[in-house]
Protein backbone atom coordinates (compact mmCIF):
# COMPACT_ATOMS: atom_id res chain seq x y z
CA UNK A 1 48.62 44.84 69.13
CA UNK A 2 46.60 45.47 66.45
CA UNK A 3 48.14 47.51 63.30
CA UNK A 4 45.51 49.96 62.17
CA UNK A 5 43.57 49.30 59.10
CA UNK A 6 44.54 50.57 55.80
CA UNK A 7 42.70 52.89 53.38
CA UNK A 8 40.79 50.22 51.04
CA UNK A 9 43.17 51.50 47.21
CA UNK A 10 41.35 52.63 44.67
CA UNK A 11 38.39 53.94 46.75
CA UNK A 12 37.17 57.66 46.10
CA UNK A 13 34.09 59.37 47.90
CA UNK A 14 31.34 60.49 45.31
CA UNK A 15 32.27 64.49 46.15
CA UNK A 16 28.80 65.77 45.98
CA UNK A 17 27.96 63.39 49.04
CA UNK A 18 31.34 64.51 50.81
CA UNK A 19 29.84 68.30 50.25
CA UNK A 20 26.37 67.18 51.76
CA UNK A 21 28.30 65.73 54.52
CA UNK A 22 30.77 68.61 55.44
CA UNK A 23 27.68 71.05 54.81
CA UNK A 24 25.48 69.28 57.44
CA UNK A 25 28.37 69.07 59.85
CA UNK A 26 29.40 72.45 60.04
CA UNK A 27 25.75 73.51 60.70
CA UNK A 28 25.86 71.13 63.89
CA UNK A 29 28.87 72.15 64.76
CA UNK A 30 27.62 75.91 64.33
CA UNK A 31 24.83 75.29 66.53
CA UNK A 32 26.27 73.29 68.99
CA UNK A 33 29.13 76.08 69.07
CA UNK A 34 25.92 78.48 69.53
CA UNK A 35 24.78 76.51 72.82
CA UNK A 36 27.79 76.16 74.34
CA UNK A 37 28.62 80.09 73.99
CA UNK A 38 27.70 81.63 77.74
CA UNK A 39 25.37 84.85 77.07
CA UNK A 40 27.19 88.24 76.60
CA UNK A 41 26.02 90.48 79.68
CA UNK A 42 25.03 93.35 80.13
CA UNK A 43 28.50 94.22 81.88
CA UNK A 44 30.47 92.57 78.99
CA UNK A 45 28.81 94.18 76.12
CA UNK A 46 30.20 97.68 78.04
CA UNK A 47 33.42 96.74 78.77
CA UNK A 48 34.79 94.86 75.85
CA UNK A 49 34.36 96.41 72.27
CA UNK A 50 35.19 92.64 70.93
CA UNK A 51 34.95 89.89 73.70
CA UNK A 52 37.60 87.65 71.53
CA UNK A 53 40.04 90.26 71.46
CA UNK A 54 39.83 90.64 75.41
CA UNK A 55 41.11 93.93 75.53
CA UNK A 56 39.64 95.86 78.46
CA UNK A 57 38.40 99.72 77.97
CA UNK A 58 38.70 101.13 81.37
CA UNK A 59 37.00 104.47 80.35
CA UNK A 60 33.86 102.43 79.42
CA UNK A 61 34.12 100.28 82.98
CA UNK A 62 34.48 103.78 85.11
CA UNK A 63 31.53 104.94 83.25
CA UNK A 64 29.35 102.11 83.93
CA UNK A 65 30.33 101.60 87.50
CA UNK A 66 29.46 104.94 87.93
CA UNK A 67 25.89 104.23 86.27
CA UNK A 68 25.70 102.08 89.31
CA UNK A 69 25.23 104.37 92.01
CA UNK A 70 27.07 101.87 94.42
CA UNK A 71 27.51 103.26 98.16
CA UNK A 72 30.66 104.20 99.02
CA UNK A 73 32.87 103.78 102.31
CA UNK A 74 32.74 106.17 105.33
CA UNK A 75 36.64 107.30 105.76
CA UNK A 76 36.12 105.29 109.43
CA UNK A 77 35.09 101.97 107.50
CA UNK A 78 38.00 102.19 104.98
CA UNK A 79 40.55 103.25 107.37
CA UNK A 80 39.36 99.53 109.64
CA UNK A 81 39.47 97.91 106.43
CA UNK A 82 43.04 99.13 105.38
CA UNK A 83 44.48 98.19 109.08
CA UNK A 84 46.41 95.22 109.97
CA UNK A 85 44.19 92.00 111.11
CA UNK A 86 43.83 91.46 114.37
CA UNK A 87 43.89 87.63 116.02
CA UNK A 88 39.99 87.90 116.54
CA UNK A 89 38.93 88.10 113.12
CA UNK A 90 41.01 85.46 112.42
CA UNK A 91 39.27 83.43 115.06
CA UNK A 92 36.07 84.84 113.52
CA UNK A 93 36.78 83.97 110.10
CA UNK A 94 37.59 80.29 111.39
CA UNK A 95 34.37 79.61 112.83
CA UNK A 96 32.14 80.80 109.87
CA UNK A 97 34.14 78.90 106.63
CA UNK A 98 32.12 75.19 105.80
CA UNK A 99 33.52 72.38 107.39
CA UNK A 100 35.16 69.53 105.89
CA UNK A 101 36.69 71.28 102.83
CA UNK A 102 40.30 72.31 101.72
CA UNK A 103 40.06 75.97 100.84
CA UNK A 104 43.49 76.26 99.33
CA UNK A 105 45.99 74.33 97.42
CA UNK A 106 47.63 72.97 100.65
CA UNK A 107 44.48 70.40 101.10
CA UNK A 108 44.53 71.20 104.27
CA UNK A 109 40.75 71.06 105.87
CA UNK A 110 39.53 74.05 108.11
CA UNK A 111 39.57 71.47 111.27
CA UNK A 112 43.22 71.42 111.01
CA UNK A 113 43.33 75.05 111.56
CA UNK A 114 40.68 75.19 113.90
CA UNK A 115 41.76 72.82 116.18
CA UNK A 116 45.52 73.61 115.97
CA UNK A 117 44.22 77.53 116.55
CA UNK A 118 46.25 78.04 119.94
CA UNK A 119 49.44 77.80 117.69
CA UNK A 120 48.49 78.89 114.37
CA UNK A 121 46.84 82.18 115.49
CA UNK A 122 49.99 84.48 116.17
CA UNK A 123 52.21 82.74 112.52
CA UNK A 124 48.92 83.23 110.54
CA UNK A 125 48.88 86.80 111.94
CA UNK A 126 52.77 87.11 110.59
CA UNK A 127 51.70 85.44 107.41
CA UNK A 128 48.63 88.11 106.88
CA UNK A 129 49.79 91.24 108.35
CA UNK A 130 52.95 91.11 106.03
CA UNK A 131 51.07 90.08 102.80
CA UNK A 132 49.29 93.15 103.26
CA UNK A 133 52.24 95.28 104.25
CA UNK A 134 54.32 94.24 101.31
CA UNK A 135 50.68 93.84 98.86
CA UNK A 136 52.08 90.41 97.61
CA UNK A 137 50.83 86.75 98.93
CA UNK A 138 53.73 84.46 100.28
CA UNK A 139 55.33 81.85 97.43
């Protein structure tokens, strides 16, 4: 291996070139800082009073989601929704996700699940049903 060069002795940088130098670098580093920075939404510049901080104002997101005028649920809809899962939308939800890809950390494609259905359906139930009951996903 190589041992890494020295500093040549005796050897000083004229300073008004090293002021050019960090002058012109920090003004491509500003702009390239500038470019990289993803635009501040609308949504953002209502919620946040400084994006760095990250603090959220909750007051300020009710009264823009408000500004929204989103529908809302019938009480039939959100009492379906709130129910336990049943094995057909399982089965449903099966069919309609993208084949060959690993949706979660397990790796595990969706063929593996679809085609070992008949004995996944009823634990997957189990698995579902009580993450919902208890409102916390398994470990």
């Amino acid at each position: 291996m190589r041992a890494a060069p020295s500093p040549r002795r005796g050897w000083c940088p004229d300073p008004r070139s090293l002021s050019e130098a960090r002058a012109l670098l920090g003004a491509r580093a500003e702009r390239a800082a500038e470019s990289r920075a993803p635009p501040r939404s609308t949504l953002t510049r209502h919620v946040y009073r400084d994006p760095h901080e990250g603090r959220i104002q909750w007051g300020r997101v009710a009264g823009f989601l408000s500004s929204l005028q989103l529908s809302r649920l019938l009480p039939e809809q959100a009492v379906a929704l709130d129910g336990p899962i049943d094995v057909e939308e399982i089965r449903l939800a099966l069919s309609q996700m993208s084949r060959n890809r690993a949706p979660g950390s397990d790796r595990l494609p969706v063929e593996y699940f679809a085609s070992l259905a008949p004995h996944l359906l009823q634990p997957m139930l189990w698995v579902f049903n009580g993450a919902q009951t208890r409102g916390q996903l398994p470990a």
